[in-house]
Protein backbone atom coordinates (compact mmCIF):
# COMPACT_ATOMS: atom_id res chain seq x y z
CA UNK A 1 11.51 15.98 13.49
CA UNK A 2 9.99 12.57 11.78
CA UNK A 3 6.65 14.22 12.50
CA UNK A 4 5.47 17.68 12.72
CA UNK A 5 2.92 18.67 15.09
CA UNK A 6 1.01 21.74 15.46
CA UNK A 7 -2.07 23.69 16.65
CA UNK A 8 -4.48 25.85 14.35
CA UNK A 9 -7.50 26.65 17.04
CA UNK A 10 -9.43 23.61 18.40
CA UNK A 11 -7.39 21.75 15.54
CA UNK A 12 -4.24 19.48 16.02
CA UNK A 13 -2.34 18.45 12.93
CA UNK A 14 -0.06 15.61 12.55
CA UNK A 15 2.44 15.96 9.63
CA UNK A 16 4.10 12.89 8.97
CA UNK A 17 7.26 14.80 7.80
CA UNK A 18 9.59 12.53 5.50
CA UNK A 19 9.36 13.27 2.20
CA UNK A 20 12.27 12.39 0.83
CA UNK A 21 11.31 8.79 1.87
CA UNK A 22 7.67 9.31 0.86
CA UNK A 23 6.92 9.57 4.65
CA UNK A 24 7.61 6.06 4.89
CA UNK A 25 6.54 4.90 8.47
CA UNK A 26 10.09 4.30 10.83
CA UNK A 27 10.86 3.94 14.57
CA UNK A 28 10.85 7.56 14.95
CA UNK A 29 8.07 8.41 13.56
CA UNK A 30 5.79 5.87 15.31
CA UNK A 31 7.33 7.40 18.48
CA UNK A 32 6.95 11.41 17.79
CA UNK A 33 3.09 10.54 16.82
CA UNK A 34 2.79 8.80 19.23
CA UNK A 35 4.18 11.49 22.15
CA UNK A 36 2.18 13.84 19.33
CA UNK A 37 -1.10 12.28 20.16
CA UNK A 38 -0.98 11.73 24.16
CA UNK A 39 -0.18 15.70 24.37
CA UNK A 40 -3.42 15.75 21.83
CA UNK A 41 -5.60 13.36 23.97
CA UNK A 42 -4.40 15.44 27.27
CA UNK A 43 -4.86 18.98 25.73
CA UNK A 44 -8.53 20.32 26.58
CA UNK A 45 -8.28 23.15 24.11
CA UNK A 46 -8.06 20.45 21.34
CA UNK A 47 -10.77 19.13 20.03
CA UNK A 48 -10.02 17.37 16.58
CA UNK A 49 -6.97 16.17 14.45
CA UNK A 50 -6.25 16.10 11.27
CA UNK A 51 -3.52 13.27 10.13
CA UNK A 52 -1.81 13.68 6.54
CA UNK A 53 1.84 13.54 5.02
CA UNK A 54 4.59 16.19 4.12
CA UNK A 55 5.39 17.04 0.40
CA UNK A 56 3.02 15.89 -2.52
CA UNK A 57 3.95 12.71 -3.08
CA UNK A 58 2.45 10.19 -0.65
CA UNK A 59 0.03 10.33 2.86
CA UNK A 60 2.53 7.59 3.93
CA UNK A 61 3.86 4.54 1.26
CA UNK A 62 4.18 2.72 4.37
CA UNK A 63 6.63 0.96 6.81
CA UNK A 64 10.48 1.49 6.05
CA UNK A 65 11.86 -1.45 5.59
CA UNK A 66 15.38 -0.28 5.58
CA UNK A 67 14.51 0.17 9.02
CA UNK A 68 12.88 -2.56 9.95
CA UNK A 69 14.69 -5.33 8.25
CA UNK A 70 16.64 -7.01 10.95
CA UNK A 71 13.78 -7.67 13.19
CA UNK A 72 9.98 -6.59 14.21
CA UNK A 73 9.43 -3.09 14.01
CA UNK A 74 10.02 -1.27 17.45
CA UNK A 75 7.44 0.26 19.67
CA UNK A 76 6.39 3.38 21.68
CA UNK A 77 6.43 3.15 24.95
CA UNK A 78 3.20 3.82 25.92
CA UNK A 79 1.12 2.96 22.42
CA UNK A 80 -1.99 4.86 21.56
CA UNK A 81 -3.62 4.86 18.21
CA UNK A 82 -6.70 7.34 16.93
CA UNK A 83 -9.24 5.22 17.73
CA UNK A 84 -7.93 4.62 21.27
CA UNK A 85 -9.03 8.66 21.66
CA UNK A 86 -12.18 9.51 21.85
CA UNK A 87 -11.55 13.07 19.99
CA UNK A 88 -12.26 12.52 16.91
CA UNK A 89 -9.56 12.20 13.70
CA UNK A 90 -9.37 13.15 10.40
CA UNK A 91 -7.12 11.41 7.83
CA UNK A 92 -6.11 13.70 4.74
CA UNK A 93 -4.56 11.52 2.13
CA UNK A 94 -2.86 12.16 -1.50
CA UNK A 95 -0.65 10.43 -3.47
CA UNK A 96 0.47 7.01 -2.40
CA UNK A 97 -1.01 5.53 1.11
CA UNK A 98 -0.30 2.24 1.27
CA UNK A 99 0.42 -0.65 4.18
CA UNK A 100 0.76 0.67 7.49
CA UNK A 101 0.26 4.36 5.84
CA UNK A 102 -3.04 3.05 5.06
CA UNK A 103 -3.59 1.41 8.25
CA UNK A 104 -2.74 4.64 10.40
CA UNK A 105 -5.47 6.29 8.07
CA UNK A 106 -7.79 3.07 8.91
CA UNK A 107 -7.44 4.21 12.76
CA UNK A 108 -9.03 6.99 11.91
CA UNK A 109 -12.50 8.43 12.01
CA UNK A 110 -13.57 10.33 8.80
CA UNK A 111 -11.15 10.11 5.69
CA UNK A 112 -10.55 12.94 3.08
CA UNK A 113 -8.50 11.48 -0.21
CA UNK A 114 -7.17 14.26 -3.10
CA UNK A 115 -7.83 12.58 -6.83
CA UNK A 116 -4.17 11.80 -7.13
CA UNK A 117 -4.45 9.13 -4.38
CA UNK A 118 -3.33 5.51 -4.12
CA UNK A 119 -4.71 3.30 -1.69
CA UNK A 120 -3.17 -0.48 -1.09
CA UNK A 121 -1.89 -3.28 1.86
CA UNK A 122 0.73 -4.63 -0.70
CA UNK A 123 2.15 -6.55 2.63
CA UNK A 124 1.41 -10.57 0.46
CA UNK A 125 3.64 -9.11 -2.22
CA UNK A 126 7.07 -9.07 -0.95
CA UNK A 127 6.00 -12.34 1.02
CA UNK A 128 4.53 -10.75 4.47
CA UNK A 129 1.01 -9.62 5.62
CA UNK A 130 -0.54 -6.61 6.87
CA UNK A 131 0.40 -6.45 10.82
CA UNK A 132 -0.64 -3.12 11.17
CA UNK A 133 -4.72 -3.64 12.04
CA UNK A 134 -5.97 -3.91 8.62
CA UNK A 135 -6.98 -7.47 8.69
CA UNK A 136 -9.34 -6.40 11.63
CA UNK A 137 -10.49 -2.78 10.58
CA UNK A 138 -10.86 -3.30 7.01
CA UNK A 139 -13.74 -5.65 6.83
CA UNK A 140 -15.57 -3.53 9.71
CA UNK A 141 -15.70 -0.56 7.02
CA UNK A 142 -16.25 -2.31 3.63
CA UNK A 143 -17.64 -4.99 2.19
CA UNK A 144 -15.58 -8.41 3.13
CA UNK A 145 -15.12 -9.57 0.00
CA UNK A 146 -13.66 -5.80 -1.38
CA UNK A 147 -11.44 -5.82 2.44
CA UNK A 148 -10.11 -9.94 1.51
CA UNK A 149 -9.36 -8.53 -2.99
CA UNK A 150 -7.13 -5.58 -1.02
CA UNK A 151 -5.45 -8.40 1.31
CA UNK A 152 -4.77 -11.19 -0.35
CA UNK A 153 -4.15 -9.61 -3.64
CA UNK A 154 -1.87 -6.61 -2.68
CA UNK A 155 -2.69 -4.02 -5.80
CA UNK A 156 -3.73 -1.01 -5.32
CA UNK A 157 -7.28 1.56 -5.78
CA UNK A 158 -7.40 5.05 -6.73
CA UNK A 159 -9.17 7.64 -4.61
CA UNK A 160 -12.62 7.34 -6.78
CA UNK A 161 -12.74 3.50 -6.15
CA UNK A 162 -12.12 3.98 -2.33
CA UNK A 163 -14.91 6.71 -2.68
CA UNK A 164 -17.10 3.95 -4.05
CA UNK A 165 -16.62 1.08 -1.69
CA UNK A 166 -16.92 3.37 1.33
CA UNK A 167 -13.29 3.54 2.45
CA UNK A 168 -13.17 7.03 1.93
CA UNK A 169 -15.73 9.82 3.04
CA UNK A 170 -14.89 12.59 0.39
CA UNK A 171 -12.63 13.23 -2.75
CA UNK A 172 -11.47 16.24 -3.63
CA UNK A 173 -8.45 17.92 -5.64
CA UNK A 174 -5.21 18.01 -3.99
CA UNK A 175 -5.05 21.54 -3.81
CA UNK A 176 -8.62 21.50 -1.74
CA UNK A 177 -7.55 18.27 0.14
CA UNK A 178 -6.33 20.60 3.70
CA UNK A 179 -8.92 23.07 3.21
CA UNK A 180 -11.84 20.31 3.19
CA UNK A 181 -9.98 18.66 6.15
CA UNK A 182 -10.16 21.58 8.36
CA UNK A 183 -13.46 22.92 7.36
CA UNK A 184 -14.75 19.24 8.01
CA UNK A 185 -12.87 19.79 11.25
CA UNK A 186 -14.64 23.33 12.19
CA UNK A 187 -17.68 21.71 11.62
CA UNK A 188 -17.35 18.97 14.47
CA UNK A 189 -15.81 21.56 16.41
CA UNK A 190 -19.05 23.42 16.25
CA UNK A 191 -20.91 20.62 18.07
CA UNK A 192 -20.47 19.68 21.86
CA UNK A 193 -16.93 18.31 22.34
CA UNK A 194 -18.06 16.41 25.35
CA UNK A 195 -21.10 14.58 23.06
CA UNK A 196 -18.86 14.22 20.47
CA UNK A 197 -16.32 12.06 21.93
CA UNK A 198 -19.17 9.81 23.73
CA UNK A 199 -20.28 9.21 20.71
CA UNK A 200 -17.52 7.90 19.22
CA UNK A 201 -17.37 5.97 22.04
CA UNK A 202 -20.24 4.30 21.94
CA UNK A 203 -19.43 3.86 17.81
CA UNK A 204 -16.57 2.27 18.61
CA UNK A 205 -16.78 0.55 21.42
CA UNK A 206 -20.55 -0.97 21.01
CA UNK A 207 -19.40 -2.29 16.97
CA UNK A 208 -19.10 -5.81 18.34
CA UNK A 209 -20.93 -6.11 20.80
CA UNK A 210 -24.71 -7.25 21.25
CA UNK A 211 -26.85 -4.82 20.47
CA UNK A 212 -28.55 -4.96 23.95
CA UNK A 213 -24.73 -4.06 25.52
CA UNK A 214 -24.24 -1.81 22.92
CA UNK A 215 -27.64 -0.17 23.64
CA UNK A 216 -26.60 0.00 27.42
CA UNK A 217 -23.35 1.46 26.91
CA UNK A 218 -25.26 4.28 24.54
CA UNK A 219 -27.53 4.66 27.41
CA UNK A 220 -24.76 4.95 30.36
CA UNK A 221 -22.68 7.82 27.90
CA UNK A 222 -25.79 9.62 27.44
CA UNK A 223 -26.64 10.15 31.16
CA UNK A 224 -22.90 11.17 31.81
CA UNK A 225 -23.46 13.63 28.86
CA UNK A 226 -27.00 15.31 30.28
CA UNK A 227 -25.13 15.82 33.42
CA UNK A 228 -22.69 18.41 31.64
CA UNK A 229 -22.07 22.27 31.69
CA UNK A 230 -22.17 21.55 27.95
CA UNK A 231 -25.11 19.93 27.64
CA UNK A 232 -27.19 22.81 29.92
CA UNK A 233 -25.15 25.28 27.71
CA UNK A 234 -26.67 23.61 25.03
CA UNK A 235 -29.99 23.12 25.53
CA UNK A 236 -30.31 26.96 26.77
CA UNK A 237 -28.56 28.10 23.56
CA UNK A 238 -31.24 26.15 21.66
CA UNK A 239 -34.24 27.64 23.55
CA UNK A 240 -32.65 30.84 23.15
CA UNK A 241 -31.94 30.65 19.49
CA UNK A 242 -28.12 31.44 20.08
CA UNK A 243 -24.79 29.97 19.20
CA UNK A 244 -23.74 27.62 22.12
CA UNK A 245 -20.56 28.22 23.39
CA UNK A 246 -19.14 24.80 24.22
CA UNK A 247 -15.98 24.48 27.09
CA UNK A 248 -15.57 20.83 26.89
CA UNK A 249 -17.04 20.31 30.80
């Protein structure tokens, strides 16, 4: 298996599992993650996942291009990406995460990176260009002219640079990079999975909008939420100064 998928609670976890190529990004893999993350979307007992990359040597260094070279890269059959799912991701990077690595951790919502981490779209370099989303995402979660130095220049940032630009939420050593993930994870599993994915929703959906249809579309989620089990589970376990025990309905 290209990726390993499993199930730790409310938590999903997406192992990109080749190593030995530094988890370089291939046909298969795209495919397994992507069968990976419709079984995620469709499971109701799962509420988060966590993305990251087997061994210690790289999140993903990218697309194989051993693999690739003979044409454009091939394609699941029914493509989804993170933020096409309204439960929320994590990305937990380390060592090298660079082109599409980088862009799958771009299509996420929250990003953990251990010190030892290298973060680049070195796509211009060998004469191509990033194809993977990061010429869209990018400047939506940094400052233009830091997203167009990492495009059109192709070098690379460590972790604490990332950290300081915003591309990253946390750093944190390698050894602590899965534990922070998942406790980051428990956390948003401790809110109302139903209010959770709205809002992500609404984050994503109303980012380029106007702010009058984003405003709406805020509205609209939030009267589908106070119609909820959830929400009345909620708002009873607040009164009652309780734990709310959330069932996703």
């Amino acid at each position: 298996m290209a990726v390993d998928y499993a199930k730790e609670g409310r938590i999903a976890i997406f192992t990109i599992n080749r190593p030995e190529a530094m988890n370089a990004l291939n046909a298969q893999v795209y495919q397994e993650l992507n069968d990976a993350m419709i079984e995620f979307r469709d499971d109701p007992e799962l509420w988060v996942g966590i993305i990251t990359g087997a061994g210690d040597k790289a999140f993903s260094a990218g697309l194989d291009i051993k693999g690739f070279n003979s044409g454009p890269v091939g394609r699941a059959t029914e493509p989804v990406s993170a933020d096409q799912i309204w439960k929320p991701f994590i990305a937990a990077i380390h060592g090298y995460c660079l082109g599409g690595g980088l862009e799958l951790a771009l299509t996420c919502d929250l990003r953990i990176a251990a010190e030892d981490s290298q973060l680049g779209l070195p796509e211009v370099t060998i004469g191509s260009m990033p194809g993977g989303g990061s010429t869209q995402r990018l400047p939506r979660f940094i400052p233009r002219a830091k997203a167009a130095e990492l495009l059109l220049t192709g070098q690379r940032i460590d972790a604490q640079e990332a950290y300081r630009i915003g591309l990253v939420n946390k750093v944190v050593p390698l050894d602590h990079l899965m534990p922070a993930a998942k406790d980051l994870a428990e956390i948003i599993c401790q809110a109302g999975p139903l209010g959770v994915r709205a809002t992500k929703e609404a984050l994503i959906k109303g980012y380029n909008v106007p702010l009058e249809e984003g405003l709406a579309l805020e509205r609209e989620l939030s009267r589908l939420i106070r119609s909820s089990e959830d929400y009345i589970e909620g708002t009873n376990a607040f009164r009652e100064k309780r734990q709310p025990t959330f069932r996703a309905k």
